[in-house]
N, C-alpha and C. Protein backbone atom coordinates (compact mmCIF):
# COMPACT_ATOMS: atom_id res chain seq x y z
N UNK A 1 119.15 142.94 79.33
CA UNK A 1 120.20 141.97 79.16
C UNK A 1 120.18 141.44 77.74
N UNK A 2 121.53 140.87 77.29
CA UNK A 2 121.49 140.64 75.82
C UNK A 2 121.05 138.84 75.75
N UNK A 3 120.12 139.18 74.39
CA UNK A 3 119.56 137.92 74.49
C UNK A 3 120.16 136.70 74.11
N UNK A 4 121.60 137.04 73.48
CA UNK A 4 122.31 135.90 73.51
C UNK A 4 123.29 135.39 74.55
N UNK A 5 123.35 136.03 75.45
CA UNK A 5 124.23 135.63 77.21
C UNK A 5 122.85 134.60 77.48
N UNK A 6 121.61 135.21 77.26
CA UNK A 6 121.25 134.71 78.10
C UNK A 6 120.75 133.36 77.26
N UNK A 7 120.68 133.05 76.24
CA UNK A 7 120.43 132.15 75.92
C UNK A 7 121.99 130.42 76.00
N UNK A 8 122.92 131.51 76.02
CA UNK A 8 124.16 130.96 76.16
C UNK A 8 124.05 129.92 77.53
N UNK A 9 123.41 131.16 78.92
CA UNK A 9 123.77 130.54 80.30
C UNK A 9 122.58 129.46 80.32
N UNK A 10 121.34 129.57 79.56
CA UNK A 10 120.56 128.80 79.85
C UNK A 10 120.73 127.29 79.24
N UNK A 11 121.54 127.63 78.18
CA UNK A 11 121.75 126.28 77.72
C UNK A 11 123.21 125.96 78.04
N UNK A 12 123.87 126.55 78.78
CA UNK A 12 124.60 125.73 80.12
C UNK A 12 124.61 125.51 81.06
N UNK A 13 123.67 125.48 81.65
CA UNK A 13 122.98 125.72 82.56
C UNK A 13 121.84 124.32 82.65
N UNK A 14 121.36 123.80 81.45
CA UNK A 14 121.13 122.71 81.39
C UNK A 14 121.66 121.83 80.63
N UNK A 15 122.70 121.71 80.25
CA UNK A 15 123.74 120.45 79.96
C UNK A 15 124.92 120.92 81.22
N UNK A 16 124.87 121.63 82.25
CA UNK A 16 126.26 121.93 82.88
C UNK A 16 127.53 121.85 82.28
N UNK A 17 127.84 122.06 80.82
CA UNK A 17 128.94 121.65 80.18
C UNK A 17 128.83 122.40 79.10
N UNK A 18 130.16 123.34 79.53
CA UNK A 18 129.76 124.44 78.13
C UNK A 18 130.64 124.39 76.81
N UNK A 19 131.26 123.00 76.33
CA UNK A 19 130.89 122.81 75.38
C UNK A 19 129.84 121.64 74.76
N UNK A 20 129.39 121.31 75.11
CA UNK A 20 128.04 120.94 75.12
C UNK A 20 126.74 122.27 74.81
N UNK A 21 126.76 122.82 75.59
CA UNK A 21 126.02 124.06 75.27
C UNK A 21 126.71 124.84 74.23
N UNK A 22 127.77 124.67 73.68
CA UNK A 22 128.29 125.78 72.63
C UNK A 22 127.93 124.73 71.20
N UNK A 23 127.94 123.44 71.48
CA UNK A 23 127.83 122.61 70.08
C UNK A 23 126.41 123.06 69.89
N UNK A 24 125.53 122.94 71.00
CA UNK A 24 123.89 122.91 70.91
C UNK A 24 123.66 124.48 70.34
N UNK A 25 124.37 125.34 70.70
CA UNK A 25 123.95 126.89 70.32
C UNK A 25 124.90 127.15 68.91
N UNK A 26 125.60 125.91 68.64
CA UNK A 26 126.11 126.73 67.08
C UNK A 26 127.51 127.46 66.87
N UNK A 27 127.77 127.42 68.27
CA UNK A 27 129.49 128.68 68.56
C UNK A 27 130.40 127.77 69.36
N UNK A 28 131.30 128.27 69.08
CA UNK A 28 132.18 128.19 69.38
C UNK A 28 132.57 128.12 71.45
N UNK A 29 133.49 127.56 71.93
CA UNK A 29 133.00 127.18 73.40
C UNK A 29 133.16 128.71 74.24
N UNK A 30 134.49 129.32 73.79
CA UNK A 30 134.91 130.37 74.03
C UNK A 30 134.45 131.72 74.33
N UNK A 31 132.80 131.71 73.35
CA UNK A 31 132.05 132.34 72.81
C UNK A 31 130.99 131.99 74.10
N UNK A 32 130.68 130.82 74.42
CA UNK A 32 129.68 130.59 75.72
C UNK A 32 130.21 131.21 77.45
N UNK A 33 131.62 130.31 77.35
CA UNK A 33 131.76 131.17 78.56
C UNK A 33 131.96 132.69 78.40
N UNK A 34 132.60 133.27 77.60
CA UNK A 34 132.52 134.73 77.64
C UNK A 34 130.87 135.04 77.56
N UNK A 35 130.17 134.75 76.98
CA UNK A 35 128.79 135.56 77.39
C UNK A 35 128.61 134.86 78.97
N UNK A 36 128.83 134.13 79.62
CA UNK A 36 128.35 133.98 80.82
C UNK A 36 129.02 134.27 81.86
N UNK A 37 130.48 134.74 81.66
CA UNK A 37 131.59 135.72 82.53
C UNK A 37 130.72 137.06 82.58
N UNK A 38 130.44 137.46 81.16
CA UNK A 38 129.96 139.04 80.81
C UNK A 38 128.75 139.20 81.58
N UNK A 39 127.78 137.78 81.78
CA UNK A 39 126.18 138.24 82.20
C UNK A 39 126.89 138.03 84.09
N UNK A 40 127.94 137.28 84.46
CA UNK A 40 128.02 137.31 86.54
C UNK A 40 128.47 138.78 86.43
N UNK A 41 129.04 139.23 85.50
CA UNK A 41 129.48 140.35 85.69
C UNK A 41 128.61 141.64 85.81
N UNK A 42 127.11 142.03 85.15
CA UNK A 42 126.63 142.35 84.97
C UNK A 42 125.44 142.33 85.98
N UNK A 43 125.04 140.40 86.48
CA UNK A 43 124.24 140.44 87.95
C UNK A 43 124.91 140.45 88.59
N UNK A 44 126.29 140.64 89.04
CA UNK A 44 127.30 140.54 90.66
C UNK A 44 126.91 139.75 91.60
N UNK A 45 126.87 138.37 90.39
CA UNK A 45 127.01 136.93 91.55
C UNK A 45 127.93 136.05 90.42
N UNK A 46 128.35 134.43 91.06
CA UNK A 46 128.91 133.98 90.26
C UNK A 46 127.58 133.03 90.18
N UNK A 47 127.00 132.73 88.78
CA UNK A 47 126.24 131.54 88.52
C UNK A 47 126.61 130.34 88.52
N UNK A 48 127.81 129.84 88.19
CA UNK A 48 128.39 128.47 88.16
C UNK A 48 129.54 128.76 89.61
N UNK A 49 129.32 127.01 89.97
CA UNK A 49 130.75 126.89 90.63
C UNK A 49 131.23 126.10 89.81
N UNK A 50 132.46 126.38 89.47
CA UNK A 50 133.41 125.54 88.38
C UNK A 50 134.71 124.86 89.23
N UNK A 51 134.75 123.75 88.98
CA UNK A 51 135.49 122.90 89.35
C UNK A 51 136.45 122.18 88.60
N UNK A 52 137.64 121.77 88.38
CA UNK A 52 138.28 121.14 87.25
C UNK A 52 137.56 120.22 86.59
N UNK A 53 137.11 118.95 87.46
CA UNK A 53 136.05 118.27 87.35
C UNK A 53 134.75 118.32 86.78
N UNK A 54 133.56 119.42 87.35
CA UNK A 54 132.50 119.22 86.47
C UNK A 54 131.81 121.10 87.13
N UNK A 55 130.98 121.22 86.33
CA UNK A 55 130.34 122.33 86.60
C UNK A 55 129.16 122.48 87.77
N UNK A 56 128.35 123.39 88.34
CA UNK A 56 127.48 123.40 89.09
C UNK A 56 126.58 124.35 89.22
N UNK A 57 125.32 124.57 88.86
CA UNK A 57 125.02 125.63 89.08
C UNK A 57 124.75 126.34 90.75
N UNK A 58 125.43 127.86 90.84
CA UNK A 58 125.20 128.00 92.53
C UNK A 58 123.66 128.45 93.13
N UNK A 59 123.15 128.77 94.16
CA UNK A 59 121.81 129.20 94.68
C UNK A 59 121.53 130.40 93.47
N UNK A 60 122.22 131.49 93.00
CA UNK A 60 121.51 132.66 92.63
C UNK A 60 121.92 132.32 90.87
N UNK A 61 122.63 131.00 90.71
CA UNK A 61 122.18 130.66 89.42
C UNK A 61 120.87 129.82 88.72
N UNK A 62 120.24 129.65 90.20
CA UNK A 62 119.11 128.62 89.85
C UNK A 62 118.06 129.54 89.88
N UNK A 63 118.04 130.72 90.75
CA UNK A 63 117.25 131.61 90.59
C UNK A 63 117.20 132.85 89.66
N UNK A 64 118.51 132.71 89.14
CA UNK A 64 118.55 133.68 87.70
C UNK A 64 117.94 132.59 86.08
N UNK A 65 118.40 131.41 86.57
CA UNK A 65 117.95 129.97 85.64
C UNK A 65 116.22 130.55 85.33
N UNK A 66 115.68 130.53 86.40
CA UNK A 66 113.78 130.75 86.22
C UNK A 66 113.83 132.16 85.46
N UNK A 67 114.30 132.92 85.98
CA UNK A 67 114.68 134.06 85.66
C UNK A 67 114.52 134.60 83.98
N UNK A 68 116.16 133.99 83.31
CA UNK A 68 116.55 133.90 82.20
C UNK A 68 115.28 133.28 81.00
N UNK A 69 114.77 131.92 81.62
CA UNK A 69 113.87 131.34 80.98
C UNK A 69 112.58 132.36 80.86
N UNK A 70 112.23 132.76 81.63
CA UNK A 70 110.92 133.72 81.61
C UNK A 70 111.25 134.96 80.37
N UNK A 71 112.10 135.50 80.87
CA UNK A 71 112.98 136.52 79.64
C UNK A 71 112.78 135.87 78.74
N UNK A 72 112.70 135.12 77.93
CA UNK A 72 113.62 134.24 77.00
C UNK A 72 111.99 134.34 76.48
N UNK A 73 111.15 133.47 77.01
CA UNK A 73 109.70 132.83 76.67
C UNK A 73 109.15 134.28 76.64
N UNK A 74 109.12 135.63 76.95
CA UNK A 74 108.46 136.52 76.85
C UNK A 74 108.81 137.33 75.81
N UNK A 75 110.31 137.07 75.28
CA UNK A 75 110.69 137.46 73.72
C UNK A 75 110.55 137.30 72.85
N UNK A 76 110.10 135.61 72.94
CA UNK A 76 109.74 134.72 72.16
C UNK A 76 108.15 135.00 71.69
N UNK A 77 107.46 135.30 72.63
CA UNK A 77 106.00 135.32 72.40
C UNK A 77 105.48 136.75 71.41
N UNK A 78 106.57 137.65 72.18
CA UNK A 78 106.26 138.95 71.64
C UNK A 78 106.98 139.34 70.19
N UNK A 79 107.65 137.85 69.38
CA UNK A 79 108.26 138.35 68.21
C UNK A 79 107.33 137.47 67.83
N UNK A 80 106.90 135.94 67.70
CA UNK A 80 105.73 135.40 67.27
C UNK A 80 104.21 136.35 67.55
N UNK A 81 104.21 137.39 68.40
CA UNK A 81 102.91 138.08 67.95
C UNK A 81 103.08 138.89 67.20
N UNK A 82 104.10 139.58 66.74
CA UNK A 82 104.47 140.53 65.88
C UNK A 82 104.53 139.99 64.23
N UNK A 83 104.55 138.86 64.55
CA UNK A 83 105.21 138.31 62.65
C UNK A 83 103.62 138.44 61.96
N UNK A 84 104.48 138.83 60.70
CA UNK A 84 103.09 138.89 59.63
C UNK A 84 102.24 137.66 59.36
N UNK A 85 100.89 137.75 59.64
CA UNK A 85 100.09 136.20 59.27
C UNK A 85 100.41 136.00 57.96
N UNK A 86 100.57 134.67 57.36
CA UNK A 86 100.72 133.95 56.26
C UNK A 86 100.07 134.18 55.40
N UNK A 87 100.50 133.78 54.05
CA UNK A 87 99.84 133.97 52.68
C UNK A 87 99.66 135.84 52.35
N UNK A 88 98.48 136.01 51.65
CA UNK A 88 98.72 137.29 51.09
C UNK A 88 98.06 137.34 49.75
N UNK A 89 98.55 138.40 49.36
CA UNK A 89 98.34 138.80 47.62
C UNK A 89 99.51 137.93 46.62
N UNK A 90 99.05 136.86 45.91
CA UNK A 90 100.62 137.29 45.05
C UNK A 90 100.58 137.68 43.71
N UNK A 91 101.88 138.00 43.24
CA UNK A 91 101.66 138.63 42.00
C UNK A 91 102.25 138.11 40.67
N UNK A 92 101.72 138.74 39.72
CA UNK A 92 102.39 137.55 38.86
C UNK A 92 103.36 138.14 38.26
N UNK A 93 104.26 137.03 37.64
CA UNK A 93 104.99 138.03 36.81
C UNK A 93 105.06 137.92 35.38
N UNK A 94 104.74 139.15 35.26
CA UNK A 94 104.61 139.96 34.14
C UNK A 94 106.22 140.16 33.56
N UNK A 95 106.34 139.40 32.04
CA UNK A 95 107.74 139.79 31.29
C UNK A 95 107.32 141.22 30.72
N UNK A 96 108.89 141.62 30.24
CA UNK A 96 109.14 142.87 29.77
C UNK A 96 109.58 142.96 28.77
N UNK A 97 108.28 143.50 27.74
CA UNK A 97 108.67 143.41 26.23
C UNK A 97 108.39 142.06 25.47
N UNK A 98 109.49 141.54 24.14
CA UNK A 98 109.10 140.84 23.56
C UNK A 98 109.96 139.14 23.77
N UNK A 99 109.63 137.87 23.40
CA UNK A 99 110.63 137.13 23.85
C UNK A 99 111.67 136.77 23.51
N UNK A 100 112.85 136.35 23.51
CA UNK A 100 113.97 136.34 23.26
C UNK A 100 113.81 135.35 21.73
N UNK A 101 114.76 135.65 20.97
CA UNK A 101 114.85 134.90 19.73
C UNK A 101 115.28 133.77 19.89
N UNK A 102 114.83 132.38 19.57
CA UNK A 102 115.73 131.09 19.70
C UNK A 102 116.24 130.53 18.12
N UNK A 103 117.77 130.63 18.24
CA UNK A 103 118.10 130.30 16.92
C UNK A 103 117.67 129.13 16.23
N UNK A 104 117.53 129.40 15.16
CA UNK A 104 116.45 128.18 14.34
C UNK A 104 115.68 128.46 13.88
N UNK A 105 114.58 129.02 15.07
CA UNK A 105 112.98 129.26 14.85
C UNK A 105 112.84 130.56 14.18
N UNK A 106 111.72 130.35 13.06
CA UNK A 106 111.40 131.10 11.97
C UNK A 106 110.90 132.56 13.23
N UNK A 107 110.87 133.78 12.45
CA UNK A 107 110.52 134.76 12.96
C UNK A 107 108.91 134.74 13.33
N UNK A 108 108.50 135.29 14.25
CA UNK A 108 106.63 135.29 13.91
C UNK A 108 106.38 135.56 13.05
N UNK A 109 106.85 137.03 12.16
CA UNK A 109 106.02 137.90 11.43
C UNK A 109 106.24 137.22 9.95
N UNK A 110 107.12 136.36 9.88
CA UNK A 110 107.49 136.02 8.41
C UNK A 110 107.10 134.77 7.93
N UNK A 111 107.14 134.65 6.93
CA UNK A 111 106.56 133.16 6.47
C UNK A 111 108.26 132.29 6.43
N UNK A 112 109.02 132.96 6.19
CA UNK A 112 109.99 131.80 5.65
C UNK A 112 111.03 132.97 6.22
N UNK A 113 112.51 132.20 6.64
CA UNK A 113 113.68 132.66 7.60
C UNK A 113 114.79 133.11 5.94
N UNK A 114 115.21 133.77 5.94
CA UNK A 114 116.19 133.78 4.99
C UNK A 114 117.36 133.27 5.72
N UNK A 115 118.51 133.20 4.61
CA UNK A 115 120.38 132.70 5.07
C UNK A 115 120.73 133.89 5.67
C-alpha cells in the first residue's frame, strides 16, 4: 500500500475531519479524500461513515486504523536504521590556482604598481 494513503487515512482518522487532516499533512483537502477513496477501494470496505454532519470511523476502519499505524511505525524504523550515522571525514577546501587580483593592491612580485 502507498505510504501516503496511508498516512492521509491515519491522520483522518484522528482528527475525523479531512480538512483538518489535509492542513496537518501539508495538501490540499481534495488530495486526502482521494487517497482514502483510492485505499476503501483497494481494502473493499468503506473506512469512514460520512455524514453531512460529521465523520466516523466504521468497525473495519478501526481495525485497518491499528493496522495502518503499525505499517507506518515499521517504515519508519526501517528508514531510520538505514540512514548514514553522523559526522564523517571532512574535507577541506582546497582553491584552484592563484588569487584573484584586488584593484589597488600592489602585485606580490613587484615592489611598486605602475599607471
Amino acid at each position: 500500500m502507498d505510504h501516503k494513503q496511508l498516512r492521509s487515512f491515519v491522520a483522518s482518522a484522528e482528527t475525523l475531519h479531512f480538512a483538518k487532516a489535509a492542513k496537518a499533512l501539508g495538501v490540499p483537502r481534495s488530495t486526502v479524500v482521494a487517497d482514502v477513496r483510492k485505499l476503501e477501494e483497494s481494502v473493499g470496505a468503506d473506512l469512514f461513515a460520512r455524514d453531512v454532519e460529521s465523520t466516523q470511523l466504521t468497525d473495519a476502519g478501526y481495525a485497518f486504523l491499528i493496522e495502518a499505524r503499525r505499517q507506518l511505525d515499521a517504515s519508519a524504523a526501517a528508514a531510520a536504521k538505514s540512514a548514514p550515522a553522523p559526522g564523517g571525514k571532512a574535507k577541506a577546501n582546497k582553491g584552484k590556482g592563484r588569487a584573484p587580483k584586488v584593484k589597488g593592491e600592489p602585485l606580490p612580485y613587484k615592489k611598486r604598481q605602475g599607471r
